[in-house]
Protein backbone atom coordinates (compact mmCIF):
# COMPACT_ATOMS: atom_id res chain seq x y z
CA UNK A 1 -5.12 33.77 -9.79
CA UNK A 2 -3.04 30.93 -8.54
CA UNK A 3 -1.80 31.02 -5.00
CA UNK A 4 1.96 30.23 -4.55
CA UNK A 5 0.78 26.94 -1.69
CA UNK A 6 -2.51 24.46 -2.64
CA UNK A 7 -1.97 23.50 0.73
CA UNK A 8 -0.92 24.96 4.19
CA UNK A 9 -0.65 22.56 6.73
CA UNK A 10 -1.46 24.34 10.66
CA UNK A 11 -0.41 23.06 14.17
CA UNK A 12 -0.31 25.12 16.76
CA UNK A 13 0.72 22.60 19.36
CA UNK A 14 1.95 19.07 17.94
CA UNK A 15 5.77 17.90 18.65
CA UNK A 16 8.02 18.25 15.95
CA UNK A 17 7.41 16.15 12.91
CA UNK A 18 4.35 14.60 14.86
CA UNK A 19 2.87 11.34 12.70
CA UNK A 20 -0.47 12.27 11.55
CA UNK A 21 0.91 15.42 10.60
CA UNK A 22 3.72 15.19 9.09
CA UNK A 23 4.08 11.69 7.60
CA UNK A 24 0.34 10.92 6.73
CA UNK A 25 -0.14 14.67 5.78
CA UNK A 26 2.03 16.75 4.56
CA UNK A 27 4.08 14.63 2.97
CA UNK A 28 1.25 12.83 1.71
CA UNK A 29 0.40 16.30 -0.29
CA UNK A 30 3.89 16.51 -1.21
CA UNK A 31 3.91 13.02 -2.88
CA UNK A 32 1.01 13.97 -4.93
CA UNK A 33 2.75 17.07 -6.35
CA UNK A 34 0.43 19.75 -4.53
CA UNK A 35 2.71 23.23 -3.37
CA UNK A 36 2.87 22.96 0.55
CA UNK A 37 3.99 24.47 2.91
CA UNK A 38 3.78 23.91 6.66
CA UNK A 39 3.03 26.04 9.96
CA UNK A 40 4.23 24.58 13.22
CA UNK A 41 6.36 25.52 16.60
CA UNK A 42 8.80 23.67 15.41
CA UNK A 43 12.44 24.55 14.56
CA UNK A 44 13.07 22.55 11.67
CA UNK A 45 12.41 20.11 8.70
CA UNK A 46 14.35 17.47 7.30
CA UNK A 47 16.06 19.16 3.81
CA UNK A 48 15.79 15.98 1.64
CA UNK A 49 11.60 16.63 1.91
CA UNK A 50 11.82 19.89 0.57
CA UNK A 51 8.80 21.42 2.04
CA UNK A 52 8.71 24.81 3.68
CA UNK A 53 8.28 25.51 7.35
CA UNK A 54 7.09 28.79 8.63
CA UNK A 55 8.11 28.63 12.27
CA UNK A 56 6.33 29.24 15.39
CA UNK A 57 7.49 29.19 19.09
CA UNK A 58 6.21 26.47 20.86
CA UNK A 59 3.90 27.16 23.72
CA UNK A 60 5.35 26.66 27.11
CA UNK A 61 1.99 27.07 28.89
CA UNK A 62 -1.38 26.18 28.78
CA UNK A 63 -2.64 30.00 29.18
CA UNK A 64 0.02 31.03 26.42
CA UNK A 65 -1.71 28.95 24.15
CA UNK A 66 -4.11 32.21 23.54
CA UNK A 67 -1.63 34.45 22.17
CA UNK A 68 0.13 32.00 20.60
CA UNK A 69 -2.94 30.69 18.65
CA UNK A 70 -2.63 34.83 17.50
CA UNK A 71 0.71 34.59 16.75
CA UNK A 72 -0.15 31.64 14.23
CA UNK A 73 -3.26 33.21 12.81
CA UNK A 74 -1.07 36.03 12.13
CA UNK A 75 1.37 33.54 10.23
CA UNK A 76 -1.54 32.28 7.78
CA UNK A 77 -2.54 35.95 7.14
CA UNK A 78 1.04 36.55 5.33
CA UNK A 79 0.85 32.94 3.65
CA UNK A 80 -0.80 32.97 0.03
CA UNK A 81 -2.49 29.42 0.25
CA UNK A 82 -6.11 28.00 -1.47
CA UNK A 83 -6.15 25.11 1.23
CA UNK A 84 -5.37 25.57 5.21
CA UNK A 85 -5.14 22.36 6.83
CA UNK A 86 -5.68 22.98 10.75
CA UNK A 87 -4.98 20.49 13.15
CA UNK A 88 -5.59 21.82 16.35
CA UNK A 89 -9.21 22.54 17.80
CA UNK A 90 -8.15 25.57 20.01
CA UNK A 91 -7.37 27.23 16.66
CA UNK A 92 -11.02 26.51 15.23
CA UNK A 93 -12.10 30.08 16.00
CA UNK A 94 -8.68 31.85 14.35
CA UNK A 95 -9.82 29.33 11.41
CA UNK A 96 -12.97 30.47 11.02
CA UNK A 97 -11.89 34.55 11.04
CA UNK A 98 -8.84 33.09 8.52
CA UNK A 99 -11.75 31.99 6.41
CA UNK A 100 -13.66 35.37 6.69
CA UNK A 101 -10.98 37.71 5.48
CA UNK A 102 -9.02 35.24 3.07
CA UNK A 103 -11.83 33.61 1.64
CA UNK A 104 -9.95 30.70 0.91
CA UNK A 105 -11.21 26.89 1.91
CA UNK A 106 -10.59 25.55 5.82
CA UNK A 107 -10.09 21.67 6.39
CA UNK A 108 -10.18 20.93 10.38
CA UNK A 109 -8.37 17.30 11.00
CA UNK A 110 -10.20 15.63 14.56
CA UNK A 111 -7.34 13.78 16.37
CA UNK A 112 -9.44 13.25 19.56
CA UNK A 113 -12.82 12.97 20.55
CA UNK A 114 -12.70 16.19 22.51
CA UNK A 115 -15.82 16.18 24.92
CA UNK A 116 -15.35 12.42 25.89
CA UNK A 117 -11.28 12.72 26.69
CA UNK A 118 -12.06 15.83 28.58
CA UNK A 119 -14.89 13.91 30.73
CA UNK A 120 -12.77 10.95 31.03
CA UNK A 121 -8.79 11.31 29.74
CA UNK A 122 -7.55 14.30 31.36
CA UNK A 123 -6.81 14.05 34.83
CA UNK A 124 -5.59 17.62 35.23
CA UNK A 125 -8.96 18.95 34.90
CA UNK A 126 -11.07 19.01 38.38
CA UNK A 127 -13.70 16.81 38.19
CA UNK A 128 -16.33 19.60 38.64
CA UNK A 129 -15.59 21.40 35.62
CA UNK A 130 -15.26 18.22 33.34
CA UNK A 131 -18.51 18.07 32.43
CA UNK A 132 -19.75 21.69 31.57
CA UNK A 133 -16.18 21.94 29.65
CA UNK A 134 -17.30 19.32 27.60
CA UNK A 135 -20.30 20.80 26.68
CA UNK A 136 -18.73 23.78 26.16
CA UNK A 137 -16.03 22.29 23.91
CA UNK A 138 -19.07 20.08 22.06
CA UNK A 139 -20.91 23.39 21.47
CA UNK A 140 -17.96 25.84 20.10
CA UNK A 141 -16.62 22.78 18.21
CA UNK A 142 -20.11 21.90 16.43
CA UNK A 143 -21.20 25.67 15.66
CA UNK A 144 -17.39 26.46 14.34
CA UNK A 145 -17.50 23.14 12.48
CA UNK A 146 -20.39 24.02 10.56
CA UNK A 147 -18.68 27.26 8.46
CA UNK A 148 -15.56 25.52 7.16
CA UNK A 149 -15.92 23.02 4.24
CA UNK A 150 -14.76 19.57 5.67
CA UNK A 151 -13.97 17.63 8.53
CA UNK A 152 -11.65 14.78 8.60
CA UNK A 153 -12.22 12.59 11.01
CA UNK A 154 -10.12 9.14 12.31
CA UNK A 155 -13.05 7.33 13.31
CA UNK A 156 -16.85 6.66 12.36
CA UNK A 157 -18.11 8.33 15.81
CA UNK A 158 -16.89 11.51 14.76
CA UNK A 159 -18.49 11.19 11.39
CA UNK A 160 -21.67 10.16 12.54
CA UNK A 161 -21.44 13.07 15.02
CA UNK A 162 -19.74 15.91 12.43
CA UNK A 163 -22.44 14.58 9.23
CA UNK A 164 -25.59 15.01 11.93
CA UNK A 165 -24.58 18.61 12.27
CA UNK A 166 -24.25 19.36 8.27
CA UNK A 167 -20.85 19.22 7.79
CA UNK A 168 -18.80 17.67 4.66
CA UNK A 169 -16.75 14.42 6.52
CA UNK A 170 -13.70 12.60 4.95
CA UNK A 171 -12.87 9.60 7.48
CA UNK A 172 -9.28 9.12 6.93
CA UNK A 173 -8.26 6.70 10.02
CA UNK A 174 -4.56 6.79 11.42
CA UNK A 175 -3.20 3.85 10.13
CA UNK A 176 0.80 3.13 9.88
CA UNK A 177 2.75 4.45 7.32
CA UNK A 178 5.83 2.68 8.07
CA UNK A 179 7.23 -0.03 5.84
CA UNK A 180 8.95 -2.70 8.07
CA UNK A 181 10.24 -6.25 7.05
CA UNK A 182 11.70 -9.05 9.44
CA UNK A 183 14.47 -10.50 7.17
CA UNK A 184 14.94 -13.48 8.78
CA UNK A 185 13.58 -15.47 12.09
CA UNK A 186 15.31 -13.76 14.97
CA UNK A 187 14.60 -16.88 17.70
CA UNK A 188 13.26 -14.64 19.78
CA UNK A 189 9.92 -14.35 21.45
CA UNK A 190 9.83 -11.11 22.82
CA UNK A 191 6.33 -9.46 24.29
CA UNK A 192 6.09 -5.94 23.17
CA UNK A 193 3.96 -2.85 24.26
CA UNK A 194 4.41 0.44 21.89
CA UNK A 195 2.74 3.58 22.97
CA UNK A 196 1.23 6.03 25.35
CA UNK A 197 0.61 4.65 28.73
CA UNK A 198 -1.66 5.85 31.62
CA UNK A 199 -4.38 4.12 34.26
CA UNK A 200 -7.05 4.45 30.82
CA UNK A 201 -4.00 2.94 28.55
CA UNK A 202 -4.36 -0.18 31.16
CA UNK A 203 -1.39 0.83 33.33
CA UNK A 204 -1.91 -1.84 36.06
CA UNK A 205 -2.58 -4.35 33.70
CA UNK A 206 1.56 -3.36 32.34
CA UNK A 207 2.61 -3.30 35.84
CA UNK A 208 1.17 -6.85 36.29
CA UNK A 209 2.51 -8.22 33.22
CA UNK A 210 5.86 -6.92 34.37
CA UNK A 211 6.06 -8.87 37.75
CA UNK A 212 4.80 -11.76 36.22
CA UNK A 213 7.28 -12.11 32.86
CA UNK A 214 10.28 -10.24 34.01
CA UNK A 215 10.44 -11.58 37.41
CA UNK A 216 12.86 -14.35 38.86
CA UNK A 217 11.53 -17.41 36.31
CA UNK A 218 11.58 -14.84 33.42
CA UNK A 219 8.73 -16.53 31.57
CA UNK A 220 9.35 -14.14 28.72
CA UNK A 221 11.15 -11.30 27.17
CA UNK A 222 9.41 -7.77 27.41
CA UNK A 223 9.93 -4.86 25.23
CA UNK A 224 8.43 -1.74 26.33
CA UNK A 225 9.06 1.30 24.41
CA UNK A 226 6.17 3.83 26.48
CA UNK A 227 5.22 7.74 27.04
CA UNK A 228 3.99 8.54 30.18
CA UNK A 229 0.64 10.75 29.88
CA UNK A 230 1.14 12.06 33.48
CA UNK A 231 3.67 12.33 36.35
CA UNK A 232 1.78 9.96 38.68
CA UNK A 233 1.56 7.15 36.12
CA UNK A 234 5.26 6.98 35.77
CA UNK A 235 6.01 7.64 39.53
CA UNK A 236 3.70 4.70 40.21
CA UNK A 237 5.28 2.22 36.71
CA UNK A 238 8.13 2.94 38.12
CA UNK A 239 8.32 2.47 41.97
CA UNK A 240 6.15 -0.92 41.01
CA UNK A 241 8.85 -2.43 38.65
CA UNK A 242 11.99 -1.54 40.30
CA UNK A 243 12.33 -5.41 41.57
CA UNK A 244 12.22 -6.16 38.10
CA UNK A 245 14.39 -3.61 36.44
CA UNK A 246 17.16 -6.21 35.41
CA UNK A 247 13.99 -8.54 33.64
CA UNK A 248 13.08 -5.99 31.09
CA UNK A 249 14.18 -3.93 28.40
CA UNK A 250 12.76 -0.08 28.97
CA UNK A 251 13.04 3.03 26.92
CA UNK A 252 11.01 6.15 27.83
CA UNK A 253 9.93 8.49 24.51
CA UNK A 254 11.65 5.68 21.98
CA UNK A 255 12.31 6.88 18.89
CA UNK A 256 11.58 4.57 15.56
CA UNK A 257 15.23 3.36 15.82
CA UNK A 258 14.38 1.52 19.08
CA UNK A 259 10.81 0.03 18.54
CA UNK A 260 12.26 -1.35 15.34
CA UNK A 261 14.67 -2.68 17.20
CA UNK A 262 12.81 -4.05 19.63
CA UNK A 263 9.80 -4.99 17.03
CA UNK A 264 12.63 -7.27 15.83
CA UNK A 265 13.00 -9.39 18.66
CA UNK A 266 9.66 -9.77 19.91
CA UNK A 267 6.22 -11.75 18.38
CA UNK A 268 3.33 -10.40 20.40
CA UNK A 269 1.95 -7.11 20.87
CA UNK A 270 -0.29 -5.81 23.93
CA UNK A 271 -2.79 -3.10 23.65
CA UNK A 272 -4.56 -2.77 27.27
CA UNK A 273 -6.94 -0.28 26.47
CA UNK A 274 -9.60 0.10 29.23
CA UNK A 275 -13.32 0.30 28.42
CA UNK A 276 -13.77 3.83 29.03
CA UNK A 277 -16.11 5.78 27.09
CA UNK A 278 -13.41 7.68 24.98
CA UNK A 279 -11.31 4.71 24.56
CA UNK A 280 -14.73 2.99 23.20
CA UNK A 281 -14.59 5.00 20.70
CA UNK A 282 -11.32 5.71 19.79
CA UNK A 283 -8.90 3.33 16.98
CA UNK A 284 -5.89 2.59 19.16
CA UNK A 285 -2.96 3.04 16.48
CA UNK A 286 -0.71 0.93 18.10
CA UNK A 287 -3.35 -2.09 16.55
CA UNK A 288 -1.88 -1.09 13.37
CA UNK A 289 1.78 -0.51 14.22
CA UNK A 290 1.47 -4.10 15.40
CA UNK A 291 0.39 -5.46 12.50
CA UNK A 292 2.83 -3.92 10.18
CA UNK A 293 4.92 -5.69 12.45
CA UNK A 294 3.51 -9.01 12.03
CA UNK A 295 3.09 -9.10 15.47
CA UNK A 296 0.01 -11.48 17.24
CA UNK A 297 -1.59 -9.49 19.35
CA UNK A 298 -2.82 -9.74 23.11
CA UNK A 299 -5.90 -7.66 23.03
CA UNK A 300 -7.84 -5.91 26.19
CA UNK A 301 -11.94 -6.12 24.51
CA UNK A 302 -12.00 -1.88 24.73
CA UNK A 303 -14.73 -1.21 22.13
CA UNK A 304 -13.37 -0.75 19.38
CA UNK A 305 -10.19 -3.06 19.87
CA UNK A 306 -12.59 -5.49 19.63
CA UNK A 307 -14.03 -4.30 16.54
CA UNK A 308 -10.26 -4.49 14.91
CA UNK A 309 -9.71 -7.89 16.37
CA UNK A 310 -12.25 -9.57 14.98
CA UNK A 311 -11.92 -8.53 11.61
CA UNK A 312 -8.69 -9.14 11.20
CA UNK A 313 -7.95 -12.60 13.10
CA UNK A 314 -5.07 -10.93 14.02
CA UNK A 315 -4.89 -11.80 18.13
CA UNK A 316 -6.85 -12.81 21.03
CA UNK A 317 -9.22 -10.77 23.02
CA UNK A 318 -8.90 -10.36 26.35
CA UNK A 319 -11.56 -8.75 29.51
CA UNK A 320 -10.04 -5.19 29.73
CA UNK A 321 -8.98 -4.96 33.54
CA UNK A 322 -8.52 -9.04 34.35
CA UNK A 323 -4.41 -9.28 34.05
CA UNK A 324 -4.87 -13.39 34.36
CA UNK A 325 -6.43 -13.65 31.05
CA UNK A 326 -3.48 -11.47 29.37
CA UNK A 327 -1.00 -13.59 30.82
CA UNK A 328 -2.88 -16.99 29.65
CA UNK A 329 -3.26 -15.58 26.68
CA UNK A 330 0.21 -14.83 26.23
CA UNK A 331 1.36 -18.41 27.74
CA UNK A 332 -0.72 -20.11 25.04
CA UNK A 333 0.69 -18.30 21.88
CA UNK A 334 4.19 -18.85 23.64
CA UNK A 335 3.68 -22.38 23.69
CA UNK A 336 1.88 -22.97 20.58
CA UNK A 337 3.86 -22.10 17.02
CA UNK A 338 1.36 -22.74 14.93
CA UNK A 339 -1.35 -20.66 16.45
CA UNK A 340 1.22 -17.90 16.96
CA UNK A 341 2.39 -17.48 13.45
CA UNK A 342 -1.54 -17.76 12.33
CA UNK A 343 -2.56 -15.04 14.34
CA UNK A 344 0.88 -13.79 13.02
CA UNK A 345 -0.18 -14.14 9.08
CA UNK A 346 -3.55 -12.63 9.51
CA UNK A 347 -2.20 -9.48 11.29
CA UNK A 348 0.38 -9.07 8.45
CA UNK A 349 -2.45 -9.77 6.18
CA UNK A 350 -4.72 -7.48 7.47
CA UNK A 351 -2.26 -4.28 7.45
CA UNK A 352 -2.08 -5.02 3.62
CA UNK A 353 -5.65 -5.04 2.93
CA UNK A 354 -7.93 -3.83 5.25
CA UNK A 355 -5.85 -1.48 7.18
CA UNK A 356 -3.85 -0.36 4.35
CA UNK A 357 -2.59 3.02 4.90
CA UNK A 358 -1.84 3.16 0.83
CA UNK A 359 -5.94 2.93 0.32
CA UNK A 360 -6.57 5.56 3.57
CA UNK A 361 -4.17 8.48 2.20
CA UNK A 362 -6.44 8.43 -1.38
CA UNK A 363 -9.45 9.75 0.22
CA UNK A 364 -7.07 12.53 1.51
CA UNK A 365 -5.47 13.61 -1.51
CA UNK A 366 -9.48 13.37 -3.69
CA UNK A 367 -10.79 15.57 -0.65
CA UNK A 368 -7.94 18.48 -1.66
CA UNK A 369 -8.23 18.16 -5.07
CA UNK A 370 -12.09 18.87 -5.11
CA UNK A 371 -11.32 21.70 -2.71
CA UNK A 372 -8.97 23.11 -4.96
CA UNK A 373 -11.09 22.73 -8.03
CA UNK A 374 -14.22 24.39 -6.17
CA UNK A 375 -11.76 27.45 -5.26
CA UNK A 376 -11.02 27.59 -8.77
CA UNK A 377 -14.07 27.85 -9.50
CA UNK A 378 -14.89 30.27 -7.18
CA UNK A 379 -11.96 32.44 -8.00
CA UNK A 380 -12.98 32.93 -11.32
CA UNK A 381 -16.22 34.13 -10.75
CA UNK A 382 -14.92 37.06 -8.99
């Protein structure tokens, strides 16, 4: 019998209308003509998309997260759907009792590389439980990973991790799905930086950057459109660049509207990743926002920034936590055009070809349609 949703996206914890959710999900699935329908603690969807939300309150603790992780499992009981999409690994466990009593087929999306964040991304956590939490989180993720039938994963660690164990990997890496086009040379050579920023996201290297292109000689325009991962990193961005507030152009938790705005006016990119373990192994999107931009891009040589870099042609690489090679870096492209709309070209190039987010969403959409053809199947032998 066919169930009234082939697909039912899950997120018990995402902001509204969250990216890899949302736009390089579920409306993905909708574009392909599968029935979907969404879960999420969010209060509403935009009507032109048509898809159906079944609302959840957002958790306003950590510790609630427990019974609200209930309250969603609960929600997917009373939703008649072949295919539940789960994007969250503290509702792995619900997921695999949804499987249990529904009998329908689980896909678990991997944002983050759990264990290595937890270790080395989340300050919160006292430094004496990092470690055993990680194994913890390794162990429960790995032996719940095993009993649902695939894992979709944003970058080859995790599959070479998730296919050790046994488990059925898709790698389906979160590239932009924004379409953007400069119309016309602005005459501006703005420096931009897009994105989450903390000590690991190369905070000092910003704060350096800041003093020395918005300060009295104003060597260069900076657009920062930034989310603060913790209270202390904005406390200290903050009291650091208050000489400079007048030298740069700063919007906290931009929407789209502003970075396009300010993608408009600038020509280089930053990405100051540090080389931490989990930013070793992590894609930084903000690589591939920049190149939809046509942006060149000022690269710290994190891992796998490096990786991206040096396929693509798209930028220069710089030593993660040296600030003088940024700026020299930045001072050449500024004062040579040619090398600046090369590097330009290839990044443009490269988000058309081999960071293509019209090639990446494929593998998604063939992964749901075999898992709705092996339900089939396994329907009818009932």
């Amino acid at each position: 019998m066919k169930r009234k949703y082939d697909v039912c996206v899950v997120t018990t914890i995402h902001p509204e209308n969250e990216k890899r959710i949302y736009q390089r999900c579920t409306l993905v699935y909708k574009e392909f003509g599968f029935n979907v329908c969404i879960i999420a603690p969010w209060k509403m969807m935009k009507p032109e998309d048509n898809i159906t939300l079944i609302s959840t309150d957002f958790p306003k603790t950590r510790a609630s997260r427990l019974r609200h992780g209930y309250n969603t499992f609960i929600r997917c009981i009373q939703t008649d759907a072949s295919v539940f999409h789960i994007h969250d690994i503290d509702f792995l466990p619900w997921a695999a009792l949804l499987k249990r009593i529904k009998r329908i087929s689980i896909v678990y999306d991997c944002h983050e590389n759990y264990p290595e964040e937890i270790v080395h991304g989340k300050g919160w956590i006292p430094n004496y439980m990092r470690r055993p939490l990680a194994y913890a989180v390794r162990s429960v993720e790995n032996s719940l990973s095993r009993y649902i039938e695939n894992v979709v994963a944003v970058v080859p660690h995790q599959v070479e991790r998730f296919t050790k164990i046994g488990c059925n990997v898709t790698l389906v890496r979160n590239l932009s799905s924004f379409k953007f086009e400069k119309l016309s040379e602005t005459g501006m050579k703005g420096i931009a930086y897009f994105g989450s920023i903390s000590p690991n996201y190369g905070l000092k290297i910003l704060i350096s950057l800041v003093k020395r292109y918005a300060g009295a000689q104003r060597r260069g325009n900076l657009f920062l459109a930034i989310k603060f991962l913790d209270t202390q990193s904005r406390i200290e961005f903050l009291h650091e660049t208050i000489p400079y507030k007048g030298g740069f152009e700063f919007v906290e938790n931009a929407g789209f509207d502003v970075i396009k705005k300010f993608a408009l006016q600038s020509v280089i990119g930053l990405a100051l990743e540090q080389s931490t373990p989990e930013k070793n192994l992590a894609f930084p999107a903000k690589l591939f926002e920049y190149m939809k931009f046509g942006f060149a891009i000022v690269s710290s040589d994190a891992e796998m920034n490096k990786k991206i870099i040096q396929s693509s042609g798209a930028g220069i690489l710089c030593t993660a936590d040296r600030p003088e090679e940024f700026m020299d870096a930045i001072d050449l492209l500024m004062s040579n055009e040619d090398l600046l709309k090369g590097y330009s070209r290839k990044s443009l190039q490269a988000s058309t070809e081999e960071y293509s987010w019209e090639n990446e969403k494929i593998k998604l959409v063939k992964m749901i349609e075999d898992l709705l053809v092996n339900q089939r199947s396994v329907n009818s032998e009932r």
